[in-house]
PDB file of N, CA and C in Angstrom:
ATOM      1  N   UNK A   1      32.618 -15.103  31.387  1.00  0.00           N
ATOM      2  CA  UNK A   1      31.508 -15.945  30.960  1.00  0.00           C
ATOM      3  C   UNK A   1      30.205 -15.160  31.132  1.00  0.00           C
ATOM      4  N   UNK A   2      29.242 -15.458  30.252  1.00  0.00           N
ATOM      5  CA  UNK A   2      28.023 -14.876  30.099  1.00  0.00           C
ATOM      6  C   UNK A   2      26.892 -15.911  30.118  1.00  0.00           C
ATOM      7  N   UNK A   3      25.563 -15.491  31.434  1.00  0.00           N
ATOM      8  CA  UNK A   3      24.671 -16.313  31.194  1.00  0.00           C
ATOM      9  C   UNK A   3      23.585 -15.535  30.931  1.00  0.00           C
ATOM     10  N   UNK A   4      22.513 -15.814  30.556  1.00  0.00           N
ATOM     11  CA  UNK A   4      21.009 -15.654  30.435  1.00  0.00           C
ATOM     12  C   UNK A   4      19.781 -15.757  31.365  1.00  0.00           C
ATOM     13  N   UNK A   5      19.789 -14.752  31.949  1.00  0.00           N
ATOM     14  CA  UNK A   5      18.809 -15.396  33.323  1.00  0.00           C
ATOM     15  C   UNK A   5      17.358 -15.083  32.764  1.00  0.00           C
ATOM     16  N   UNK A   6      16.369 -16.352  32.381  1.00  0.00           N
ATOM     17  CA  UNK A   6      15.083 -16.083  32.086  1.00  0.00           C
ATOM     18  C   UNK A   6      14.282 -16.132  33.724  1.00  0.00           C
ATOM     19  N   UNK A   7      13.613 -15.481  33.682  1.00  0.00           N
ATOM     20  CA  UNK A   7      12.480 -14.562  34.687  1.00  0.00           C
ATOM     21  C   UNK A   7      11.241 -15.324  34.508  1.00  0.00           C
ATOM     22  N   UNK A   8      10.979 -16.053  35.026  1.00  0.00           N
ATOM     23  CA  UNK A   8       9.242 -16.924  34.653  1.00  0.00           C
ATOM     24  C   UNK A   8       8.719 -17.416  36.143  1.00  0.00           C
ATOM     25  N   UNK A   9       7.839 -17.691  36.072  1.00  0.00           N
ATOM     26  CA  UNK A   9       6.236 -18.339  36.953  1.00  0.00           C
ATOM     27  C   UNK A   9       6.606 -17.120  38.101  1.00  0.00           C
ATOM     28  N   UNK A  10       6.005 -15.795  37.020  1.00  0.00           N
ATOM     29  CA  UNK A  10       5.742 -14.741  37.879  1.00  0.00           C
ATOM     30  C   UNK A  10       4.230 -14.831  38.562  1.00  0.00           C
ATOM     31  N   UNK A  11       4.089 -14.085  39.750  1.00  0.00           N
ATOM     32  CA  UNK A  11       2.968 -14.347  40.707  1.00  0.00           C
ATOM     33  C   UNK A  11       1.859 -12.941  40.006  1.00  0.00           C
ATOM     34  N   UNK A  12       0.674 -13.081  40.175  1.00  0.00           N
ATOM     35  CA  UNK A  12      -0.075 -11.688  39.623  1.00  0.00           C
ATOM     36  C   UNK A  12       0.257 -10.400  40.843  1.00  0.00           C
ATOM     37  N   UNK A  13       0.232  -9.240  40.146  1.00  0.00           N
ATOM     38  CA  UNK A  13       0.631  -8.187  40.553  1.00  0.00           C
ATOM     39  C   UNK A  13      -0.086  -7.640  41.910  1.00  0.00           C
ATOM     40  N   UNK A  14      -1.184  -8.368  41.802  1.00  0.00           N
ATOM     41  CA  UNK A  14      -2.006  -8.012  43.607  1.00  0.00           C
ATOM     42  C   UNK A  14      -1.043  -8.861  44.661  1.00  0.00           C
ATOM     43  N   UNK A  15      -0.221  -9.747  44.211  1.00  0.00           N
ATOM     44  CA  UNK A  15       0.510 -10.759  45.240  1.00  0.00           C
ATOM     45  C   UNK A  15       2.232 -10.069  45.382  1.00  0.00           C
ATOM     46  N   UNK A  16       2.237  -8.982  44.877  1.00  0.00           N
ATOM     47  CA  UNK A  16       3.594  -8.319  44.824  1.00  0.00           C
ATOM     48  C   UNK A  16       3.871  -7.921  46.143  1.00  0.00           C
ATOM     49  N   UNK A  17       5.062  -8.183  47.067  1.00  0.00           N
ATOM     50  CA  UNK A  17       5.255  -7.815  48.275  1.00  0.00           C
ATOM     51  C   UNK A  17       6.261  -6.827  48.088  1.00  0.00           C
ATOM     52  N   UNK A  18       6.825  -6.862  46.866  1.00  0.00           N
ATOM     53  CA  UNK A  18       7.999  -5.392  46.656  1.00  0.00           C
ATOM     54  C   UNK A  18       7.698  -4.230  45.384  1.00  0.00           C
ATOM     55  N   UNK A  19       7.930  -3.597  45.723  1.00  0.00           N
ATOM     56  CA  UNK A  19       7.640  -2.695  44.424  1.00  0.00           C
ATOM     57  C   UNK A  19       8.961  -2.665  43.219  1.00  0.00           C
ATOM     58  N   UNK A  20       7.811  -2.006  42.025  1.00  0.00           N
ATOM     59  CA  UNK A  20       8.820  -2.192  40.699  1.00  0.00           C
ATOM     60  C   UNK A  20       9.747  -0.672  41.158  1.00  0.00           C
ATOM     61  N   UNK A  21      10.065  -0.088  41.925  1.00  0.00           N
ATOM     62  CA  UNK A  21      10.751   1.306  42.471  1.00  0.00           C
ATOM     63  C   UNK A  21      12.248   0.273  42.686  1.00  0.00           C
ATOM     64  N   UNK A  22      11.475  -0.799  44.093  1.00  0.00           N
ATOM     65  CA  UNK A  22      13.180  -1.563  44.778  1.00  0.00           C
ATOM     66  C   UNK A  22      13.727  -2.578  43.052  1.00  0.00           C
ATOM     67  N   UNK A  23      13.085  -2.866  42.556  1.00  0.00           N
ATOM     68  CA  UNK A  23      13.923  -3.463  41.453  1.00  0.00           C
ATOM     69  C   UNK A  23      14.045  -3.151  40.674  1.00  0.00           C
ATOM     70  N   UNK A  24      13.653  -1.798  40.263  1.00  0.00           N
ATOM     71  CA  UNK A  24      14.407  -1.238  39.317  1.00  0.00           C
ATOM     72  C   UNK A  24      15.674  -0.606  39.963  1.00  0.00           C
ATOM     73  N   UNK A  25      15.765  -0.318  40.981  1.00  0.00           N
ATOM     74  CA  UNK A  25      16.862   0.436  41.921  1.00  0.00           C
ATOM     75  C   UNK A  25      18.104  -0.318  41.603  1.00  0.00           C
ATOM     76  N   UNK A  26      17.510  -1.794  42.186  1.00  0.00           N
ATOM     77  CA  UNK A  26      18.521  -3.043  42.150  1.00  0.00           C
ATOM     78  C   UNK A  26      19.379  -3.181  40.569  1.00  0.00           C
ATOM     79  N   UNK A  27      18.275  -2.761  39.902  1.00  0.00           N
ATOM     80  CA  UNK A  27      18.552  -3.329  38.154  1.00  0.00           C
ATOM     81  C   UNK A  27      19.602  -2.121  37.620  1.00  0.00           C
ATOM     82  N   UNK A  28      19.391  -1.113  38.064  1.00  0.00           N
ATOM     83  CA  UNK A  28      20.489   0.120  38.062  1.00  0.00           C
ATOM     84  C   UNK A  28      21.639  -0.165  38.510  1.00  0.00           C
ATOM     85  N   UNK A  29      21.826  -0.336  39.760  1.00  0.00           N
ATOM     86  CA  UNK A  29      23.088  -1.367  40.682  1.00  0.00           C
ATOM     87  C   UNK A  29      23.467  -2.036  39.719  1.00  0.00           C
ATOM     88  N   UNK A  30      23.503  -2.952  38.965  1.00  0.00           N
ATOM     89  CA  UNK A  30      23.716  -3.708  38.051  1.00  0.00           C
ATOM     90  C   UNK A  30      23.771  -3.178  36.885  1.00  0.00           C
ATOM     91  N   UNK A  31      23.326  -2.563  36.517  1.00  0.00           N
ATOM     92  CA  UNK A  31      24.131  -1.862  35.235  1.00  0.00           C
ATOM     93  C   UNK A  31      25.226  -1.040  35.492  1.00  0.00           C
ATOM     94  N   UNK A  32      25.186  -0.431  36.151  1.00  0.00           N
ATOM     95  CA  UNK A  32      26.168   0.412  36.470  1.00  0.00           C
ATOM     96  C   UNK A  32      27.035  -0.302  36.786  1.00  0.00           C
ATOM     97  N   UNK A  33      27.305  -1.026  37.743  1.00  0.00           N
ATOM     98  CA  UNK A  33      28.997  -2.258  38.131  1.00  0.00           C
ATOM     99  C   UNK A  33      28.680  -3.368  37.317  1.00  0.00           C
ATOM    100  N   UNK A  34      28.475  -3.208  35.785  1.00  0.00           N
ATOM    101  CA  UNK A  34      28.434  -3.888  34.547  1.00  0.00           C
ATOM    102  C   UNK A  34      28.593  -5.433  34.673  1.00  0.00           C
ATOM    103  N   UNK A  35      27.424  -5.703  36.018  1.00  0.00           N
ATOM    104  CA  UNK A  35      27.086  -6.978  36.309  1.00  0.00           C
ATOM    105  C   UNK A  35      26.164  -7.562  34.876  1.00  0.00           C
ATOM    106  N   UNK A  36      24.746  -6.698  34.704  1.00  0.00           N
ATOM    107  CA  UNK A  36      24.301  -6.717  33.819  1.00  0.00           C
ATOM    108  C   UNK A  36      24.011  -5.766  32.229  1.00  0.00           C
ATOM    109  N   UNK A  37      24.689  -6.693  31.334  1.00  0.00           N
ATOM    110  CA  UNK A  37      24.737  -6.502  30.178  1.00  0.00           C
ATOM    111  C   UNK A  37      23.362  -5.690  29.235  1.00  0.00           C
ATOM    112  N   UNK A  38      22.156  -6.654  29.778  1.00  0.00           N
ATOM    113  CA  UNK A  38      21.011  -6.413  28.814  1.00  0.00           C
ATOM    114  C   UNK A  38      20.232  -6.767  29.987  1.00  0.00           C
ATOM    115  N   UNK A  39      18.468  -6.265  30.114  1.00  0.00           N
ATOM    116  CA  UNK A  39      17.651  -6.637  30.883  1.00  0.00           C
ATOM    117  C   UNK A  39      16.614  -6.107  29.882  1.00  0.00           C
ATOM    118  N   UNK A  40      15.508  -6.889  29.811  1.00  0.00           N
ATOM    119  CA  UNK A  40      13.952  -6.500  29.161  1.00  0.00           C
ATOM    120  C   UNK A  40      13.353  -7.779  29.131  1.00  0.00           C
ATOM    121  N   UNK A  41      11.884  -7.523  27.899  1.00  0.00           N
ATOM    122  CA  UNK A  41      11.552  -8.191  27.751  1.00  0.00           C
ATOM    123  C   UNK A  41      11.923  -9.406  27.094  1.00  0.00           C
ATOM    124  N   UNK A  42      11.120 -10.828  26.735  1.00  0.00           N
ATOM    125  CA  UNK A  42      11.291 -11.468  25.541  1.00  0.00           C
ATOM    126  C   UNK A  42      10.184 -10.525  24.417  1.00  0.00           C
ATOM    127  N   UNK A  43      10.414 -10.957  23.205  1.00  0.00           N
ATOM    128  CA  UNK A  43       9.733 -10.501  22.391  1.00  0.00           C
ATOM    129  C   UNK A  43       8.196 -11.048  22.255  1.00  0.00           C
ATOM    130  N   UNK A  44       8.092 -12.180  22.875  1.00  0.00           N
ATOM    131  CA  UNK A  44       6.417 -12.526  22.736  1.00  0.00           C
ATOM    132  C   UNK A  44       6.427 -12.512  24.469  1.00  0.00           C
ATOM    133  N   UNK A  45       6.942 -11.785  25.260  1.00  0.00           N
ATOM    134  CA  UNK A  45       6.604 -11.531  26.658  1.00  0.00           C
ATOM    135  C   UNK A  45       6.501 -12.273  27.771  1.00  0.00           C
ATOM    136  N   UNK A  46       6.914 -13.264  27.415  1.00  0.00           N
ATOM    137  CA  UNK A  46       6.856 -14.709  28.232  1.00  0.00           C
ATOM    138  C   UNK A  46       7.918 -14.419  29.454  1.00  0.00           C
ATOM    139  N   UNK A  47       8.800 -14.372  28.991  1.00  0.00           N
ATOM    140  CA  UNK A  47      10.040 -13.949  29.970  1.00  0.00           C
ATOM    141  C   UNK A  47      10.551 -12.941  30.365  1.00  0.00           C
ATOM    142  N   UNK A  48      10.961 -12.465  31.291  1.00  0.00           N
ATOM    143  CA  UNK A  48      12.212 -11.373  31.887  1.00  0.00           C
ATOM    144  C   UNK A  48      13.401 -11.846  31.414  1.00  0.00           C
ATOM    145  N   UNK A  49      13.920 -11.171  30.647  1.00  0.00           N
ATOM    146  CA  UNK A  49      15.227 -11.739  30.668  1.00  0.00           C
ATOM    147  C   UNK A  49      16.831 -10.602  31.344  1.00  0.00           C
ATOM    148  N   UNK A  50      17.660 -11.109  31.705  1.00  0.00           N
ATOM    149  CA  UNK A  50      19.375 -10.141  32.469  1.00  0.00           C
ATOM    150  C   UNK A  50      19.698 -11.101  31.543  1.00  0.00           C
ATOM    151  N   UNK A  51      20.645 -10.541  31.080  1.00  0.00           N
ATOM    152  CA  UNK A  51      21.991 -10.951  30.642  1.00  0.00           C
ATOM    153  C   UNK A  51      23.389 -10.462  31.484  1.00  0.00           C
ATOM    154  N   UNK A  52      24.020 -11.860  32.222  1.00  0.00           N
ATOM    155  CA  UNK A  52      24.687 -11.234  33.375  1.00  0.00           C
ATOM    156  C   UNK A  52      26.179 -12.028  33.310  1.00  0.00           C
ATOM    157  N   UNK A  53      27.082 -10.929  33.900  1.00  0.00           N
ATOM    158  CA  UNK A  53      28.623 -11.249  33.204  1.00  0.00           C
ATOM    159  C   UNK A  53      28.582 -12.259  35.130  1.00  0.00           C
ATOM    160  N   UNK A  54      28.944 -13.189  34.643  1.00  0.00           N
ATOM    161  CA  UNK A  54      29.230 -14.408  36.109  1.00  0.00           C
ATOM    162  C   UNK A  54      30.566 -14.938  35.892  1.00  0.00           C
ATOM    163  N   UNK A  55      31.431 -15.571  36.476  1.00  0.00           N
ATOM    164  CA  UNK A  55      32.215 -16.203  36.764  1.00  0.00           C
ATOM    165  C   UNK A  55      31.669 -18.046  36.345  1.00  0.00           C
ATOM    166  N   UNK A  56      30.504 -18.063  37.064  1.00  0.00           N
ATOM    167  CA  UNK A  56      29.820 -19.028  36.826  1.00  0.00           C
ATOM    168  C   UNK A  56      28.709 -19.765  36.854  1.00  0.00           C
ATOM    169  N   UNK A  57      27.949 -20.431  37.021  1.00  0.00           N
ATOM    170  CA  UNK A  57      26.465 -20.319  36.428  1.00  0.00           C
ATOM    171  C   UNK A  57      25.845 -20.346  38.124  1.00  0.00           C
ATOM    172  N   UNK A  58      26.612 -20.570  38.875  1.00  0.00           N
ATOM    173  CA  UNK A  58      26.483 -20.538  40.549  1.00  0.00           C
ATOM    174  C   UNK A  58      26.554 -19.700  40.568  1.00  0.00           C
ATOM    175  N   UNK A  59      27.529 -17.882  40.294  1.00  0.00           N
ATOM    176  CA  UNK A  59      27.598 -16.943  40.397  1.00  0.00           C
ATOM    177  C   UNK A  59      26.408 -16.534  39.578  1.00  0.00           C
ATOM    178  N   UNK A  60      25.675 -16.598  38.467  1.00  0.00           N
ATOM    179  CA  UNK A  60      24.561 -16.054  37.605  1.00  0.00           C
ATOM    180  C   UNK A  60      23.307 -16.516  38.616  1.00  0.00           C
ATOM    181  N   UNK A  61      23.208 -17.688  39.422  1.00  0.00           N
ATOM    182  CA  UNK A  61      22.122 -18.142  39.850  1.00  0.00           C
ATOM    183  C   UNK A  61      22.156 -17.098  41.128  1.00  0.00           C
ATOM    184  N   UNK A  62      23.276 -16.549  41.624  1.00  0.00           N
ATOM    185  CA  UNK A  62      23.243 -15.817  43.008  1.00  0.00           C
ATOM    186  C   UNK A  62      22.951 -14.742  42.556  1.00  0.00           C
ATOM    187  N   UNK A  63      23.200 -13.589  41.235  1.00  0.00           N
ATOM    188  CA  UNK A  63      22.509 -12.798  40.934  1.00  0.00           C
ATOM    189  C   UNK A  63      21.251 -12.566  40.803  1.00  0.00           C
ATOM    190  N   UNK A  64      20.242 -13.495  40.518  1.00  0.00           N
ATOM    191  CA  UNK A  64      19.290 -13.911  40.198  1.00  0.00           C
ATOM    192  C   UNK A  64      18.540 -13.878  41.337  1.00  0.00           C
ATOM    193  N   UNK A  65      18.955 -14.485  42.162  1.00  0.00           N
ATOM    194  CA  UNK A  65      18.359 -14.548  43.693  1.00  0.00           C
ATOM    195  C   UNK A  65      18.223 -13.469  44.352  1.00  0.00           C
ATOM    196  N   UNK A  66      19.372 -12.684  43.864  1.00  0.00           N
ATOM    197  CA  UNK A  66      19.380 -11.280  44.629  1.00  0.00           C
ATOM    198  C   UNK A  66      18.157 -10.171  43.997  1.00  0.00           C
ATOM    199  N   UNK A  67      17.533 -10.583  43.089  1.00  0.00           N
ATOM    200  CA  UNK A  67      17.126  -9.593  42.672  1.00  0.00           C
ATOM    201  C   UNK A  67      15.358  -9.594  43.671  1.00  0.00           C
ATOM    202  N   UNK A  68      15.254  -8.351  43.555  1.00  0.00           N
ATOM    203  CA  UNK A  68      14.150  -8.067  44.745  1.00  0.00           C
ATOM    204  C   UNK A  68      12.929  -9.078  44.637  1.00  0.00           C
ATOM    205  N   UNK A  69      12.197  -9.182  43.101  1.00  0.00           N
ATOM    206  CA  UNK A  69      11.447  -9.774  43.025  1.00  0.00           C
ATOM    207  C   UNK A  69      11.440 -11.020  43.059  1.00  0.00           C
ATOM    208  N   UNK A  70      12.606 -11.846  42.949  1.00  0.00           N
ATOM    209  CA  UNK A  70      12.998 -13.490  43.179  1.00  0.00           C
ATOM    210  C   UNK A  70      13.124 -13.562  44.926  1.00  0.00           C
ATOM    211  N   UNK A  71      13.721 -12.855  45.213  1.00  0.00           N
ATOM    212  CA  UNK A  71      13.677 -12.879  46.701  1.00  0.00           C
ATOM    213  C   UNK A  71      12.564 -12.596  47.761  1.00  0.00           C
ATOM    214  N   UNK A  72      11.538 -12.188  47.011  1.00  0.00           N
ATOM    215  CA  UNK A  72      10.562 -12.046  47.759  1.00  0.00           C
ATOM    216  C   UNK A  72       9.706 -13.115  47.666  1.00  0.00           C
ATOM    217  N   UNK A  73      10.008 -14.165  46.277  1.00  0.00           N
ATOM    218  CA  UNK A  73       9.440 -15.236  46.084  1.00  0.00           C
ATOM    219  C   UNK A  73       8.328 -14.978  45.733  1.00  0.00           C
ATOM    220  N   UNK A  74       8.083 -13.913  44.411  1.00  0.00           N
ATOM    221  CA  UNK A  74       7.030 -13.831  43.627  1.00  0.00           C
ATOM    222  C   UNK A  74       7.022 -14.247  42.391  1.00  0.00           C
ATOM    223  N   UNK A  75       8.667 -14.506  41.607  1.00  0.00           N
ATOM    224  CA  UNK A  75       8.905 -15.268  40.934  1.00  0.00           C
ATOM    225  C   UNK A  75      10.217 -16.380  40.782  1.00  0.00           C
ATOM    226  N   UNK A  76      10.366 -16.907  39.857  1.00  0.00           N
ATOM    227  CA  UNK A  76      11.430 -17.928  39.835  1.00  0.00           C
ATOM    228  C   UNK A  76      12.210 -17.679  38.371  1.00  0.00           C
ATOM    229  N   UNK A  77      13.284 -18.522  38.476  1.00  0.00           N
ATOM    230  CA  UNK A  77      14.112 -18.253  37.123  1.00  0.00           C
ATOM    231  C   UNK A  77      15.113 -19.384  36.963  1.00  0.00           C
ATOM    232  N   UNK A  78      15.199 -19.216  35.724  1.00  0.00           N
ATOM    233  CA  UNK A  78      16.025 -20.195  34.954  1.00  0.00           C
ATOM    234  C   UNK A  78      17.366 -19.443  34.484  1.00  0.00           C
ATOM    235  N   UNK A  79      18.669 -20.074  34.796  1.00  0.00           N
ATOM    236  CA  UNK A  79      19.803 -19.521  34.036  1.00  0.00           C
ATOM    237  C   UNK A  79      20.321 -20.801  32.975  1.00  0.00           C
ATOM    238  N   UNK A  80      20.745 -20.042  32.029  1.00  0.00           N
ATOM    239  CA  UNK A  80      21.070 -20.559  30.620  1.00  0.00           C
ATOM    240  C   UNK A  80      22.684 -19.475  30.279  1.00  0.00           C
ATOM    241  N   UNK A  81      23.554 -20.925  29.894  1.00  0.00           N
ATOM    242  CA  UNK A  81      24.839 -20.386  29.806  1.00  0.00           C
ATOM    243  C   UNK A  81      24.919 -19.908  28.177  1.00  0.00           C
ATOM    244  N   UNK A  82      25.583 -18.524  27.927  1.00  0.00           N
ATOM    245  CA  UNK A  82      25.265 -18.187  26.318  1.00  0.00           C
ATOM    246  C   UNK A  82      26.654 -17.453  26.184  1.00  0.00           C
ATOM    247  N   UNK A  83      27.206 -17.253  25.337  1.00  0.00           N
ATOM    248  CA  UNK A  83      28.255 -16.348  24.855  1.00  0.00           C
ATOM    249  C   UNK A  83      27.810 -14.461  24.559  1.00  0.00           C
ATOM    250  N   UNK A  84      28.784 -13.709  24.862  1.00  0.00           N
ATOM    251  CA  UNK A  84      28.560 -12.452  24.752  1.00  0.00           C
ATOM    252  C   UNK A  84      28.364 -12.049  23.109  1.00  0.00           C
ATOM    253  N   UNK A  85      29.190 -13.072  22.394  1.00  0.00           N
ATOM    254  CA  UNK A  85      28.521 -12.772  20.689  1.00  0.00           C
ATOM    255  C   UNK A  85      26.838 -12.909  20.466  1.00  0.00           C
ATOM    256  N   UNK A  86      26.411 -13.854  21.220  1.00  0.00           N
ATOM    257  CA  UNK A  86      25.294 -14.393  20.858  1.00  0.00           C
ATOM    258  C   UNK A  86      24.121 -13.354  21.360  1.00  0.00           C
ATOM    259  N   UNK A  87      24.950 -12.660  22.186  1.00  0.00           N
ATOM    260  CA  UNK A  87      23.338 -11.233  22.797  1.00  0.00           C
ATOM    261  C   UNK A  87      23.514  -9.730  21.718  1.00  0.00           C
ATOM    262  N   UNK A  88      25.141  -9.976  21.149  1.00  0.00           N
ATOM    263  CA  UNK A  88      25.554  -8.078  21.195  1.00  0.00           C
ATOM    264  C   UNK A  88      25.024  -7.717  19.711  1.00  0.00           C
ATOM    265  N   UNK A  89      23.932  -6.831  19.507  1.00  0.00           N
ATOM    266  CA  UNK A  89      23.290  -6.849  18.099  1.00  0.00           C
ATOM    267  C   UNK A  89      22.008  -7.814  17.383  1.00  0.00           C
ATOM    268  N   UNK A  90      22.135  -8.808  18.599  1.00  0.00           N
ATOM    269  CA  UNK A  90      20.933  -9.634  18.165  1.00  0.00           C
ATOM    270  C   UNK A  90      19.638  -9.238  17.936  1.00  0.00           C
ATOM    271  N   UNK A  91      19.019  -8.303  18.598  1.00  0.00           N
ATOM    272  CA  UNK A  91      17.766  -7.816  18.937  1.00  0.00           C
ATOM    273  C   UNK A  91      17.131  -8.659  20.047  1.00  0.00           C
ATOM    274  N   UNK A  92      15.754  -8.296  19.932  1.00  0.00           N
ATOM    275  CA  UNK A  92      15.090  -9.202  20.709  1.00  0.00           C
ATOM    276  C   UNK A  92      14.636 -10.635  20.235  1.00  0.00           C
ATOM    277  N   UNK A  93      14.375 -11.504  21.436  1.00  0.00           N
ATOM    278  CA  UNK A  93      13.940 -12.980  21.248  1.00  0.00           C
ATOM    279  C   UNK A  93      12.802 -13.283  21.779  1.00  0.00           C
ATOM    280  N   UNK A  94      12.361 -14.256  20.887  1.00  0.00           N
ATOM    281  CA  UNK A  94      11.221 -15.074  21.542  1.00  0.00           C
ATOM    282  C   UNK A  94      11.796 -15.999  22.613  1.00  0.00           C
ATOM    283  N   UNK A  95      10.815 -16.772  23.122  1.00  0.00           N
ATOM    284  CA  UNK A  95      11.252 -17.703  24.009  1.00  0.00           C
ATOM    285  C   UNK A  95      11.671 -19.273  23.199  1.00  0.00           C
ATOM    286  N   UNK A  96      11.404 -19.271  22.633  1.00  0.00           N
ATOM    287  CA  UNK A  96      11.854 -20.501  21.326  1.00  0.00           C
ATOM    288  C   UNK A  96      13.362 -20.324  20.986  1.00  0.00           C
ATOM    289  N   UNK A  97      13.639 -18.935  20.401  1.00  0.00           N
ATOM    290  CA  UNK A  97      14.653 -18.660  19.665  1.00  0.00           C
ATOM    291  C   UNK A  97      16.238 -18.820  20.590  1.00  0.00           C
ATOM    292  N   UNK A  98      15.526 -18.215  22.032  1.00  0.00           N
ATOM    293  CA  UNK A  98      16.129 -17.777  22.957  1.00  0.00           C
ATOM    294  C   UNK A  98      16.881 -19.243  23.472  1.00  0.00           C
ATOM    295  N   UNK A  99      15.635 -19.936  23.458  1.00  0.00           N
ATOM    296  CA  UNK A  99      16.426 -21.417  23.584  1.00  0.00           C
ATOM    297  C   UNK A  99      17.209 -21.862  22.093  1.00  0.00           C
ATOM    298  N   UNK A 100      17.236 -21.562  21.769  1.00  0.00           N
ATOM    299  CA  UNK A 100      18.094 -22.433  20.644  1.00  0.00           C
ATOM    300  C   UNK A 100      19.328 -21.719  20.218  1.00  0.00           C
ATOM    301  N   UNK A 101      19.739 -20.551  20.946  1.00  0.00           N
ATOM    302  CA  UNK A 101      20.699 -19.632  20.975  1.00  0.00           C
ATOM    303  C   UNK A 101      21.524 -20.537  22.460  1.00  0.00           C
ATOM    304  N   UNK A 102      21.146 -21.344  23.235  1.00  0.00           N
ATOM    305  CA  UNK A 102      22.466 -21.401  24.419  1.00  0.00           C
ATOM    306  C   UNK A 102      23.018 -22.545  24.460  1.00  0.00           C
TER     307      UNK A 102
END
């Protein structure tokens, strides 16, 4: 199973207690043990988005948590359950589109 973890009510960058070094580190970890599929932007920038292979949307929400910048509680996130057809070739999304894809 495949979910969608959107990345939102990020904190401004003077309030950052971790650096973009530890989560990108983390975000490597995750590609590499092909936890995560896809990570970037949305296309009008609103969101962070992982695309992350879970068991289940409890397992996608614990990824999520783990990641440096959610855990430091500079931002928060939403998971959205989606199929692996629906990411592979798509391009990028808005935040509109993105919802109407899960």
């Amino acid at each position: 199973m495949w979910y969608l973890i959107l990345r939102r009510g990020v904190k401004p960058r003077e309030e950052w207690t971790v650096s973009l070094d530890q989560h990108l580190a983390w975000m490597k970890r995750q590609h590499e043990t092909g936890t995560v599929l896809f990570s970037g932007p949305t296309r009008d920038r609103k969101y962070g988005i992982y695309v992350v292979k879970a068991s289940s949307k409890a397992d996608a929400e614990k990824i999520a948590a783990d990641d440096p910048y959610t855990a430091a509680g500079f931002c928060a996130f939403e998971v959205l359950e989606w199929e692996v057809h629906q990411i592979l070739g798509a391009g990028s999304f808005t935040t509109a589109e993105m919802r109407g894809h899960g």
